[in-house]
C-alpha atoms as a PDB file:
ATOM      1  CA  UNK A   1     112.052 116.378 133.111  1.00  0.00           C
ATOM      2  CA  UNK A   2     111.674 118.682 136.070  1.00  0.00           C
ATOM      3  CA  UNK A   3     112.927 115.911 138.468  1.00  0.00           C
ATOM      4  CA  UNK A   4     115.663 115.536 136.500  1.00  0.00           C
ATOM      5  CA  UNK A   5     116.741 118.927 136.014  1.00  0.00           C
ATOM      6  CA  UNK A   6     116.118 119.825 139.663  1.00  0.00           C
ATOM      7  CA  UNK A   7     118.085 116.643 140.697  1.00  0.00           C
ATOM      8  CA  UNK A   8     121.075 118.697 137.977  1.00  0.00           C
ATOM      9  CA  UNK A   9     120.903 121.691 139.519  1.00  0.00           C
ATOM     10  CA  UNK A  10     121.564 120.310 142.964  1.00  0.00           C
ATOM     11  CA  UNK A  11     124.605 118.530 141.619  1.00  0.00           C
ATOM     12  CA  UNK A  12     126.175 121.532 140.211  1.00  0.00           C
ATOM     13  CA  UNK A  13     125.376 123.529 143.467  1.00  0.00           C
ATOM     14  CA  UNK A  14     127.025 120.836 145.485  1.00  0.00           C
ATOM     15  CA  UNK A  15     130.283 120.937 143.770  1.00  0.00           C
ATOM     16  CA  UNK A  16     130.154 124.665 142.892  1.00  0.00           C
ATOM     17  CA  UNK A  17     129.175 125.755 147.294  1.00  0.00           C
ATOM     18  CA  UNK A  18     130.383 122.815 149.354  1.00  0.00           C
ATOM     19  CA  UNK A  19     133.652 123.268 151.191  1.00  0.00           C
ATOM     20  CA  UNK A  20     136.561 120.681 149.433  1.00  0.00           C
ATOM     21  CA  UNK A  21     136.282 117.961 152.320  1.00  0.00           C
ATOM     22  CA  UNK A  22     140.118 116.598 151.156  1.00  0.00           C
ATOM     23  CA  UNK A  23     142.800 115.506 153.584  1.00  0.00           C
ATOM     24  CA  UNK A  24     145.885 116.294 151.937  1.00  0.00           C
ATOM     25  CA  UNK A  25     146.663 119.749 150.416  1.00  0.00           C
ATOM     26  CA  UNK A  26     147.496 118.135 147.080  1.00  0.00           C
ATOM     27  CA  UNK A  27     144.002 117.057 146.719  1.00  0.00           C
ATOM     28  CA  UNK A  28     142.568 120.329 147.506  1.00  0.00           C
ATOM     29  CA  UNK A  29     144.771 122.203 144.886  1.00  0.00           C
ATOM     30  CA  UNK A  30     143.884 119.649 142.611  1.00  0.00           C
ATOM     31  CA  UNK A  31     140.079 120.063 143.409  1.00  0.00           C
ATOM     32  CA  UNK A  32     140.436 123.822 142.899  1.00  0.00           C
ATOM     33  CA  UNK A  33     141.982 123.394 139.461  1.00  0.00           C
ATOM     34  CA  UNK A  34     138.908 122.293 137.744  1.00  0.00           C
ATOM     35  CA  UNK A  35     135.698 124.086 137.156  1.00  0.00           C
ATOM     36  CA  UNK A  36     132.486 123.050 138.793  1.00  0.00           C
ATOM     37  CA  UNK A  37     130.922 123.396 135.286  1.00  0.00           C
ATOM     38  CA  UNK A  38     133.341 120.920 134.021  1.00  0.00           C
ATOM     39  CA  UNK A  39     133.113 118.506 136.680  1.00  0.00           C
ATOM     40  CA  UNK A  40     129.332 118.633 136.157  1.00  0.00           C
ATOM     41  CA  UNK A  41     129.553 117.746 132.669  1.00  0.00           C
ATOM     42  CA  UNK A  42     132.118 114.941 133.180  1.00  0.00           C
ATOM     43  CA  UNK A  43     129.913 113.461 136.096  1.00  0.00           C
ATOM     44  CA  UNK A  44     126.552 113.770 133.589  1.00  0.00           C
ATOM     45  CA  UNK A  45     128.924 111.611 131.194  1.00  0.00           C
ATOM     46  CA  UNK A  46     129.401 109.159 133.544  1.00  0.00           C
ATOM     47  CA  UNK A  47     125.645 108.924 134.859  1.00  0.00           C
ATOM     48  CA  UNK A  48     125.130 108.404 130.895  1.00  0.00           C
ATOM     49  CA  UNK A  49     127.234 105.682 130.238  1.00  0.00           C
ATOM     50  CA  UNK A  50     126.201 103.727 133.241  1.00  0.00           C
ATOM     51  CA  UNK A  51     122.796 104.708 133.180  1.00  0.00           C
ATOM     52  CA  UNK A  52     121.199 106.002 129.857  1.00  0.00           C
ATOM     53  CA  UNK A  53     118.500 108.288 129.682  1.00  0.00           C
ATOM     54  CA  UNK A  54     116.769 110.108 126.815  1.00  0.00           C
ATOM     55  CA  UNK A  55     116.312 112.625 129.386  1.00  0.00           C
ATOM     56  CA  UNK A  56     119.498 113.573 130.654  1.00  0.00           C
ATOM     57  CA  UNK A  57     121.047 112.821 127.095  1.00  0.00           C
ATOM     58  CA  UNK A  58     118.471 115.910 126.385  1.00  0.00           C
ATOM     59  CA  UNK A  59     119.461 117.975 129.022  1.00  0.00           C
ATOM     60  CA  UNK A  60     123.301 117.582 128.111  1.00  0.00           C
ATOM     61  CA  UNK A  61     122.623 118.306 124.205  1.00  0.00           C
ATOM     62  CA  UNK A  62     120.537 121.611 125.717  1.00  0.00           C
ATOM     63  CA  UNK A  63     123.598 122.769 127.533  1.00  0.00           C
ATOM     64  CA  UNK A  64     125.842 122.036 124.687  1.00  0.00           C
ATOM     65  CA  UNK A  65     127.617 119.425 125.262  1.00  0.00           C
ATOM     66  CA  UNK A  66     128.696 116.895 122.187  1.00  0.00           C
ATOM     67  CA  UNK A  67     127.168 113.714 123.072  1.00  0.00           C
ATOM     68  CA  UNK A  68     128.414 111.433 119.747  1.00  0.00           C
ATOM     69  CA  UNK A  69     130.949 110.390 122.184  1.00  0.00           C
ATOM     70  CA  UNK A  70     130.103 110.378 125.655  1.00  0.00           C
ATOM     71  CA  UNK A  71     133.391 109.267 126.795  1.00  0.00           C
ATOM     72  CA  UNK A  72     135.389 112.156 125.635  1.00  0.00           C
ATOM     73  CA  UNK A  73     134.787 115.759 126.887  1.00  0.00           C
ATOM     74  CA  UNK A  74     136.634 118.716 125.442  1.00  0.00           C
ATOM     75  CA  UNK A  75     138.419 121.053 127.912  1.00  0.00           C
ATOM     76  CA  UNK A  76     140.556 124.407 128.016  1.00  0.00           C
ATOM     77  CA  UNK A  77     143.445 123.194 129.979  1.00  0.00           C
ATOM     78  CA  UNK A  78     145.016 126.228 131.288  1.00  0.00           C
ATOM     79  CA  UNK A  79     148.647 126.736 131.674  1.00  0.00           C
ATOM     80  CA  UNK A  80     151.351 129.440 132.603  1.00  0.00           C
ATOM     81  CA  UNK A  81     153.806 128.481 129.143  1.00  0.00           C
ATOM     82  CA  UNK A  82     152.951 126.245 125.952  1.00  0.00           C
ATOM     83  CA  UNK A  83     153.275 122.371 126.579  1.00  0.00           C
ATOM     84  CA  UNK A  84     157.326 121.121 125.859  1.00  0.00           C
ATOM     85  CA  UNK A  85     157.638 117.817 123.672  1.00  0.00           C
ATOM     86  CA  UNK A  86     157.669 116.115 126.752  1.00  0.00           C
ATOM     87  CA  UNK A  87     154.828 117.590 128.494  1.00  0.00           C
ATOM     88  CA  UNK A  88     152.735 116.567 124.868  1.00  0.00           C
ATOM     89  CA  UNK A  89     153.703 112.786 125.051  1.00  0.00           C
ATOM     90  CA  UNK A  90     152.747 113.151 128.580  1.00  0.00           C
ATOM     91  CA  UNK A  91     149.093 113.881 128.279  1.00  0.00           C
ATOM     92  CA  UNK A  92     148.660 112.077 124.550  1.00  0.00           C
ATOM     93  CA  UNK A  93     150.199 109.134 127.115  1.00  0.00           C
ATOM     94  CA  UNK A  94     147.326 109.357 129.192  1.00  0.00           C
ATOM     95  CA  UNK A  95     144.532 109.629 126.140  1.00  0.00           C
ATOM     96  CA  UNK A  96     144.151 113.464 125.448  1.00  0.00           C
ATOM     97  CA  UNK A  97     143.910 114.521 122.271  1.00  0.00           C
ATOM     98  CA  UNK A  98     145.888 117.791 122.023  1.00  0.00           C
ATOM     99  CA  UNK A  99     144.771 120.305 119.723  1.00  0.00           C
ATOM    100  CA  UNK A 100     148.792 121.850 119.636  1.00  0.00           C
ATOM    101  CA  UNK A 101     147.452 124.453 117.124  1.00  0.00           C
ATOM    102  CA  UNK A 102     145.070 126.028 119.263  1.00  0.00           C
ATOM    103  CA  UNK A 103     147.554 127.364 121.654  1.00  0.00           C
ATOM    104  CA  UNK A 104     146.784 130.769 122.792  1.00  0.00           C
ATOM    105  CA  UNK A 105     149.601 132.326 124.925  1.00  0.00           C
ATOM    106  CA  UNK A 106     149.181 134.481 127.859  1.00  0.00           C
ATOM    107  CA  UNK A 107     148.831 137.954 126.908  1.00  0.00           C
ATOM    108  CA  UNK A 108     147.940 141.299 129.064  1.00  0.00           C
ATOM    109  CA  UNK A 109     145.870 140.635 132.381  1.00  0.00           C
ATOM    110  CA  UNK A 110     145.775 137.359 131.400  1.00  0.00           C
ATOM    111  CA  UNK A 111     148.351 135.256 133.558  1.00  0.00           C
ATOM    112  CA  UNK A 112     147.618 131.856 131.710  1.00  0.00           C
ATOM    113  CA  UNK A 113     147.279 130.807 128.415  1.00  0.00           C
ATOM    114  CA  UNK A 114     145.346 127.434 127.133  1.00  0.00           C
ATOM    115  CA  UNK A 115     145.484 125.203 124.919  1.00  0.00           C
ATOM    116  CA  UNK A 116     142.148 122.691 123.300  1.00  0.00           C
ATOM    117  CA  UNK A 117     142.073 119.002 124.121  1.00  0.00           C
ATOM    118  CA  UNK A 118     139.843 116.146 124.217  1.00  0.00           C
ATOM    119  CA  UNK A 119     140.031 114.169 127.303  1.00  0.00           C
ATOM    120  CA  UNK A 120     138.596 110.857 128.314  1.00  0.00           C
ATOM    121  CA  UNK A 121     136.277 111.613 130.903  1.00  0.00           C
ATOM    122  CA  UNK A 122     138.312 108.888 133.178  1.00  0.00           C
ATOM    123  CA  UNK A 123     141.497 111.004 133.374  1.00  0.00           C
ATOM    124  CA  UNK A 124     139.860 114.100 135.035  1.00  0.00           C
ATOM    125  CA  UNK A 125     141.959 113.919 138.374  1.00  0.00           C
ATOM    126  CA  UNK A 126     145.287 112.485 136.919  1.00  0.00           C
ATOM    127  CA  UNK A 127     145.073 115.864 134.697  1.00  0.00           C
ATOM    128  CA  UNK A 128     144.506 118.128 137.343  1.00  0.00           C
ATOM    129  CA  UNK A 129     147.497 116.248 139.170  1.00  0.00           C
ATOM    130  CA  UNK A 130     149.891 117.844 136.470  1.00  0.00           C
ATOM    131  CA  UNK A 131     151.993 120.502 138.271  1.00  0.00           C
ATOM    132  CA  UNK A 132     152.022 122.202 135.065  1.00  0.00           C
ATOM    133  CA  UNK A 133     148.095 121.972 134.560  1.00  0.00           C
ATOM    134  CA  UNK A 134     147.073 126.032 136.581  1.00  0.00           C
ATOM    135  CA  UNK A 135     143.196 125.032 135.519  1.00  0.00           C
ATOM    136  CA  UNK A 136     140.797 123.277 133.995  1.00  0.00           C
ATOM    137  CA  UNK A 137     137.357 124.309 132.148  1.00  0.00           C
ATOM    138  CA  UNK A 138     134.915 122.620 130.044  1.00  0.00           C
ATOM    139  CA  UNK A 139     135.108 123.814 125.675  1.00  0.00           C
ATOM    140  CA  UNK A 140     131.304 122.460 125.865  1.00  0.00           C
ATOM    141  CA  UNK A 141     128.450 124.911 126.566  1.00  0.00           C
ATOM    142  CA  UNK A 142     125.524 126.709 124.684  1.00  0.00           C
ATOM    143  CA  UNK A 143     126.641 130.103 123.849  1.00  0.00           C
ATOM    144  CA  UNK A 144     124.045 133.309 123.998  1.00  0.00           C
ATOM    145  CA  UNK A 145     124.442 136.531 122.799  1.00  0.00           C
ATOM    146  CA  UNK A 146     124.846 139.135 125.225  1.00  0.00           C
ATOM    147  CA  UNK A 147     122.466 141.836 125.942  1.00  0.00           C
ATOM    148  CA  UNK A 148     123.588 145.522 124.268  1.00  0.00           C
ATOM    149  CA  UNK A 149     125.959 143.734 121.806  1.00  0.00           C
ATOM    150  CA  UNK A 150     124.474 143.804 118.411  1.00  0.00           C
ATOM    151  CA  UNK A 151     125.114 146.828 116.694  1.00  0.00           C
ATOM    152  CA  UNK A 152     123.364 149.732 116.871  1.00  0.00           C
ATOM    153  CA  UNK A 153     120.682 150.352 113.318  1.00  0.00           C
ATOM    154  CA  UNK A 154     121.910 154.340 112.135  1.00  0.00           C
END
């Protein structure tokens, strides 16, 4: 498992340090609108499904990801106003599952608000293509408490 997880690790670094290489401005933007966490998990996916290992398939369970269906990964897609009926057909067009009631608008320093889907892993770039799409992150990860945030025994 070391192997593998060193072989991870390099992944993430690459796509999380390496300058975007892209021609065309629209392809950079896009680039820059999803997460390097997410693109990790969505390119673990695809190793999966082409190539299955108990390993990896370990290793993405341990960074909680849902595996029951490798070909779908949940996101945040981030957005500066809630989705319009057309904007909805749009995306459910393409395979997302929209969850609409999960909308959260923006609010204070927040500029964006976001909204829960699940994606086929497939769609990635068409998504980030959406003028209306600001960013994209991954809904999937293993959640730790923080340090000094339990409350304090009287």
């Amino acid at each position: 498992m070391g192997a593998l997880f060193r072989a991870v690790v390099t992944l993430i670094m690459a796509f999380l340090l390496l300058p975007s290489v892209s021609c065309s401005d629209t392809e950079e933007t896009t680039s820059e609108k999803i997460s390097g966490l997410l693109l990790a998990q969505v390119n673990l996916r695809m190793e999966q499904l082409d190539d299955p290992t108990t390993d990896r398939l370990n290793m993405m369970k341990g960074m909680g990801m849902m595996v029951d269906n490798l070909g779908t990964q949940r996101i945040f897609i981030h957005l500066e106003r809630e989705l319009n009926d057309a904007q909805v057909k749009e995306l459910q067009d393409m395979g997302l599952t929209l969850y609409l009631d999960s909308w959260i608008p923006p609010v204070g320093a927040h500029p964006t608000g976001f909204i829960i889907a699940d994606m086929p892993v497939d769609v990635l770039g068409e998504l980030a293509d959406k003028e209306y799409v600001v960013n994209l992150d991954t809904a999937e990860r293993q959640l730790q408490p923080q340090a000094g945030s339990q409350p304090q025994a009287e």
